[in-house]
Every structure is written in structure tokens, then in C-alpha cells.
Protein backbone atom coordinates (compact mmCIF):
# COMPACT_ATOMS: atom_id res chain seq x y z
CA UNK A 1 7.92 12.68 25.45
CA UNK A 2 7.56 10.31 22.60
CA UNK A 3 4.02 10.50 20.85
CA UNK A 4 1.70 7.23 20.53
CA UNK A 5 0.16 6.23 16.95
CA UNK A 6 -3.08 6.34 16.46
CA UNK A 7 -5.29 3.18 15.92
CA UNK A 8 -7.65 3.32 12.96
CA UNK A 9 -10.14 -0.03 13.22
CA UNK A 10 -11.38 -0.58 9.39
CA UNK A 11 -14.25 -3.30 8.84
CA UNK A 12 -12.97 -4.03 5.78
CA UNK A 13 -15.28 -5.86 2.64
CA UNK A 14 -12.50 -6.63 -0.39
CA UNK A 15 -14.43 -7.84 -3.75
CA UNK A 16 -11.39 -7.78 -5.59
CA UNK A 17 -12.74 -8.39 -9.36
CA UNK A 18 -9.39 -8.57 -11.18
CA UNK A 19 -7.96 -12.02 -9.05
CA UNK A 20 -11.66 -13.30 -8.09
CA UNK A 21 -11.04 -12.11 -4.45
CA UNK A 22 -13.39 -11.38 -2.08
CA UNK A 23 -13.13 -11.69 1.53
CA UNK A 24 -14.34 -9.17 4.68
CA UNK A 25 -12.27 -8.95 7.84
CA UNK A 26 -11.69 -6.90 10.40
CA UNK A 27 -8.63 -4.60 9.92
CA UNK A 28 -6.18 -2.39 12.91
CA UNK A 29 -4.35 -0.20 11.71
CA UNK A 30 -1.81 2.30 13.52
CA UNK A 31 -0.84 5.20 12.10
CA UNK A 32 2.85 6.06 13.10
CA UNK A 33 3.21 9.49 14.73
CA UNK A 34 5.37 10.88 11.78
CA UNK A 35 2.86 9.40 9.00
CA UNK A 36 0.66 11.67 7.49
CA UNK A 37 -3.15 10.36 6.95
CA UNK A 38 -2.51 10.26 3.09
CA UNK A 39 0.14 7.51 3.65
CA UNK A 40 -1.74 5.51 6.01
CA UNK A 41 -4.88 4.98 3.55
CA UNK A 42 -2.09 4.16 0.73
CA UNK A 43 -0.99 1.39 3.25
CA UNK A 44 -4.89 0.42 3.31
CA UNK A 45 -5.25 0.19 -0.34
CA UNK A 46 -2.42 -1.55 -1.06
CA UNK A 47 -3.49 -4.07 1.68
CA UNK A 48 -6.74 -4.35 -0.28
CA UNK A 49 -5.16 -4.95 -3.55
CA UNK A 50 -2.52 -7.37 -2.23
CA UNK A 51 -4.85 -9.37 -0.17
CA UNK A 52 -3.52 -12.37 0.11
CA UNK A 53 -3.29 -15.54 3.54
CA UNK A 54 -0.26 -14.33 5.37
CA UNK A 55 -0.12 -10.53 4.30
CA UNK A 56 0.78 -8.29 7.45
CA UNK A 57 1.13 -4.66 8.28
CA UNK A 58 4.75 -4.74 9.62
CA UNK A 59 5.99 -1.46 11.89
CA UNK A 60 6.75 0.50 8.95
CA UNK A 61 8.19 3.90 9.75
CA UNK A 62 9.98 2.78 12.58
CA UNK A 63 12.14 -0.21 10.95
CA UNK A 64 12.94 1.14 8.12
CA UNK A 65 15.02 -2.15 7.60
CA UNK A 66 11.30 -3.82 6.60
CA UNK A 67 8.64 -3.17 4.52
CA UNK A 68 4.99 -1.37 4.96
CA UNK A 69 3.40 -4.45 4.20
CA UNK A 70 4.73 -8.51 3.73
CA UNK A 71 3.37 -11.56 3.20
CA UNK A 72 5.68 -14.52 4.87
CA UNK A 73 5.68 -18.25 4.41
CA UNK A 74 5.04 -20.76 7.06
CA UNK A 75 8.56 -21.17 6.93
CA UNK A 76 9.54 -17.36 6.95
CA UNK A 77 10.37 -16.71 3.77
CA UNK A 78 9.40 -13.64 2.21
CA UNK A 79 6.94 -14.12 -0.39
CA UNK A 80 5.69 -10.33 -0.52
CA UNK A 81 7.29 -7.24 -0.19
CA UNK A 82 5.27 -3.89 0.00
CA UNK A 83 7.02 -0.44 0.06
CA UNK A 84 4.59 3.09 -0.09
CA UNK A 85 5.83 6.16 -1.41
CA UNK A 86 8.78 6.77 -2.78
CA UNK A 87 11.40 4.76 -1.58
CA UNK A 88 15.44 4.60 -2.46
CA UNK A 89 16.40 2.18 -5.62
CA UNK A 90 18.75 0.91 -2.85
CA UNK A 91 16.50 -0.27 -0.83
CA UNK A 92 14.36 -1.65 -3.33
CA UNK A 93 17.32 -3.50 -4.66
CA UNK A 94 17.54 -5.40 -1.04
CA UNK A 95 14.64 -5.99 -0.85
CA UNK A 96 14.71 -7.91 -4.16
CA UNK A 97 17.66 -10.15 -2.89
CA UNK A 98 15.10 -10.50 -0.04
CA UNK A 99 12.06 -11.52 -0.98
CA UNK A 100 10.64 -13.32 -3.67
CA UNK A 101 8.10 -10.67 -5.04
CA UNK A 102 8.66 -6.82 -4.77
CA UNK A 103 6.23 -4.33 -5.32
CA UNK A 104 6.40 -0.37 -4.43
CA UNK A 105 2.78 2.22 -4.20
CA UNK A 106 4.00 5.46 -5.05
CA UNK A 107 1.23 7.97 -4.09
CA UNK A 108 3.01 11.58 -3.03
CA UNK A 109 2.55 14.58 -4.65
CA UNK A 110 6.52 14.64 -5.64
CA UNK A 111 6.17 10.73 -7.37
CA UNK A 112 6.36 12.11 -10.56
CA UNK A 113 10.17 13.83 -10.05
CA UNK A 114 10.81 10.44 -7.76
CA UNK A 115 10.34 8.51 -10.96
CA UNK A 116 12.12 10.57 -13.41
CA UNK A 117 15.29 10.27 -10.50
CA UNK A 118 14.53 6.59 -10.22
CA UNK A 119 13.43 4.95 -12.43
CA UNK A 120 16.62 4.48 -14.53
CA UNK A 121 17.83 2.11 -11.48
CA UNK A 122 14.55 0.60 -10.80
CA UNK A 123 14.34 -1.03 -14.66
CA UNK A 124 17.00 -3.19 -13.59
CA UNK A 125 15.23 -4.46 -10.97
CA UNK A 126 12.52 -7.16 -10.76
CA UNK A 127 9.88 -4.98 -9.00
CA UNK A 128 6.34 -3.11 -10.03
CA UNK A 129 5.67 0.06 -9.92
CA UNK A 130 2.36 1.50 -9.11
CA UNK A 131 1.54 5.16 -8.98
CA UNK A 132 -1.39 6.92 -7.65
CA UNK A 133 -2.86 10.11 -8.29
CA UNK A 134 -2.18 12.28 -5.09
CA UNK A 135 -5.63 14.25 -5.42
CA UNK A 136 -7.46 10.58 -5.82
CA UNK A 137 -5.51 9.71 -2.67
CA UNK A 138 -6.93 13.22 -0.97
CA UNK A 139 -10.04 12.47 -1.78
CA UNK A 140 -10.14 8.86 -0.15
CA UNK A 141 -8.48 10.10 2.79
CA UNK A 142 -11.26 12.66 3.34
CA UNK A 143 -13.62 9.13 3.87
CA UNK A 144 -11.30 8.65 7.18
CA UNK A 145 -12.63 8.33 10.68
CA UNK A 146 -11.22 6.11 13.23
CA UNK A 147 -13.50 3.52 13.35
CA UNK A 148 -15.27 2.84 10.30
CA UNK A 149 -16.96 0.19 7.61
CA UNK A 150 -14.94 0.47 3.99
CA UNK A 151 -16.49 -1.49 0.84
CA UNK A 152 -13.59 -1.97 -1.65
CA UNK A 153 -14.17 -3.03 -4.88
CA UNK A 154 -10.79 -3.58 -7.56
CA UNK A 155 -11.61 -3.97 -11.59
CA UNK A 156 -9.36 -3.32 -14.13
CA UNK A 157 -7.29 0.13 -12.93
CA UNK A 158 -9.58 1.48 -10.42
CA UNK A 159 -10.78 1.06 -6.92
CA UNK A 160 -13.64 2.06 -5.87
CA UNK A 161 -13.90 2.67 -1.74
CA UNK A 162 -17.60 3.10 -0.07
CA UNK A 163 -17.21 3.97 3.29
CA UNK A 164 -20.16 5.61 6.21
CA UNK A 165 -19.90 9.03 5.12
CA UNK A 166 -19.20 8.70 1.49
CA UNK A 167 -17.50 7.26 -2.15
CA UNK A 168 -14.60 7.70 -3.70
CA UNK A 169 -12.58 6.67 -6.78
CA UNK A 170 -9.02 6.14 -7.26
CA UNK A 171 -7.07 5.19 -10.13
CA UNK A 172 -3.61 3.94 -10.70
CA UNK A 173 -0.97 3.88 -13.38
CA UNK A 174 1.43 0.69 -13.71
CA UNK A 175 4.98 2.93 -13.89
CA UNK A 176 6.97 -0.62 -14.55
CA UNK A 177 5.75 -4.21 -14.30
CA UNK A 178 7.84 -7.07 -12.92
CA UNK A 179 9.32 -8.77 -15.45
């Protein structure tokens, strides 16, 4: 018997300092049966920091042939391409031929020995790197419930997440920057 996701309903307030962005929406999110809750609220963030007219949640785990997150044209080209975790340079490197703009949210607690394996292929590439601190990510994923209100504010390298039942801080680290 194949298992159902779970749907996570965020009301979602993005002041996103950084690009002047601020918008609130209302935000469904499923949570694939094989994705851990740590991956999910990656997804989230990077939503929040990529927010943009036209970004999607695609079906993630179970196409692997797509992204976690795009942003399309009216005329279907691929202007975004998101990727969490810690993906293969060979996908990456498709995905590049693909879409106009790649960009991968490395989060796990393995990233760092991802990167060192890597990140040799990955400088070739025209794609950014960001990595997040897996306790940060821990903590933020503690703020969780199924339905819930989540203020996000971005400035500089931080974002800062208020949700019902608490705060929480996360930082990232640019690993490589598109060139």
C-alpha cells in the first residue's frame, strides 16, 4: 500500500529586505512520504528567498527528472531552477542546459563531505551554491505544525522565521556564486 504525503498549509508573510520583496500568500505544501521534515522546511525557505511571479513547488521526490522548485515563463521556458540537498554535478549540469538560472540549497548534515566530492565539477558550472547549517535547519523545523502562520524576514545572510509557537534564526553560507 503506497503511503499519501502529508499537506502542510503555511500562511506565509515574505519581507524579503535584500531584493525589496514583500508579499503574504497562502502556501500548500506536501511533504512526499520519503522526505524527512528537515527537507520540506528547506523547500519552504528557499521558496521564501526565491519568491518570485511564476515560482512553483514541482513534485519533487517523485520526478526526479525536475526540480524542487521552478519558476517558468508564460511561454514555458525555464527561468528558475531550484534543487535541495545535495544533488549529483550531473544533474546539475542538465539542468544548466535547461534552464536559464540554476541554483542548489544544500542543508544535510553530510553537505560539507558533498561539497568537498563536488564541488570540483560544480565550478564549471553556472550555478550557486547555498549551504545551510543543519542544526539552524533543526531548529526551524521544530516551529512545524501542519497548519500554521510563518513571518519571514531575509537581510543580508540570515532569515529570520516567526511562526505561532516560536522564532528562529538561520543562516547561510554562499559555497559558489553564479558567475
Amino acid at each position: 500500500m503506497a503511503l499519501n504525503a502529508t499537506i502542510y498549509k503555511f500562511a506565509l508573510s515574505i519581507s524579503d529586505l535584500n531584493r525589496d520583496f514583500y508579499d503574504s500568500m497562502q502556501l500548500t505544501v506536501a511533504q512526499h512520504p520519503s522526505e524527512n521534515a528537515e527537507r520540506m522546511m528547506v523547500r519552504v525557505l528557499a521558496y521564501c528567498l526565491e519568491a518570485c511571479e511564476g515560482l512553483a513547488f514541482t513534485k519533487g521526490l517523485s520526478t526526479p527528472e525536475t526540480p524542487d522548485l521552478w519558476a517558468k515563463s508564460l511561454d514555458d521556458q525555464i527561468n528558475l531552477w531550484v534543487e535541495v540537498g545535495e544533488p549529483a554535478a550531473d544533474k546539475i549540469k542538465k539542468a544548466t542546459r535547461l534552464a536559464k538560472e540554476v541554483k542548489v540549497y544544500s542543508f544535510n548534515s553530510k553537505s560539507d563531505v558533498w561539497w568537498s566530492q563536488e564541488q570540483k565539477k560544480l565550478e564549471a558550472l553556472d550555478v550557486s551554491v547555498v549551504q545551510f547549517p543543519w542544526d539552524q535547519i533543526q531548529s526551524v523545523t521544530k516551529l512545524l505544525a501542519r497548519t500554521m502562520t510563518m513571518s519571514v524576514t531575509i537581510t543580508g545572510d540570515s532569515i529570520f522565521v516567526n511562526a505561532d509557537n516560536g522564532d528562529a534564526e538561520v543562516h547561510w553560507q554562499r559555497l559558489q556564486t553564479k558567475e
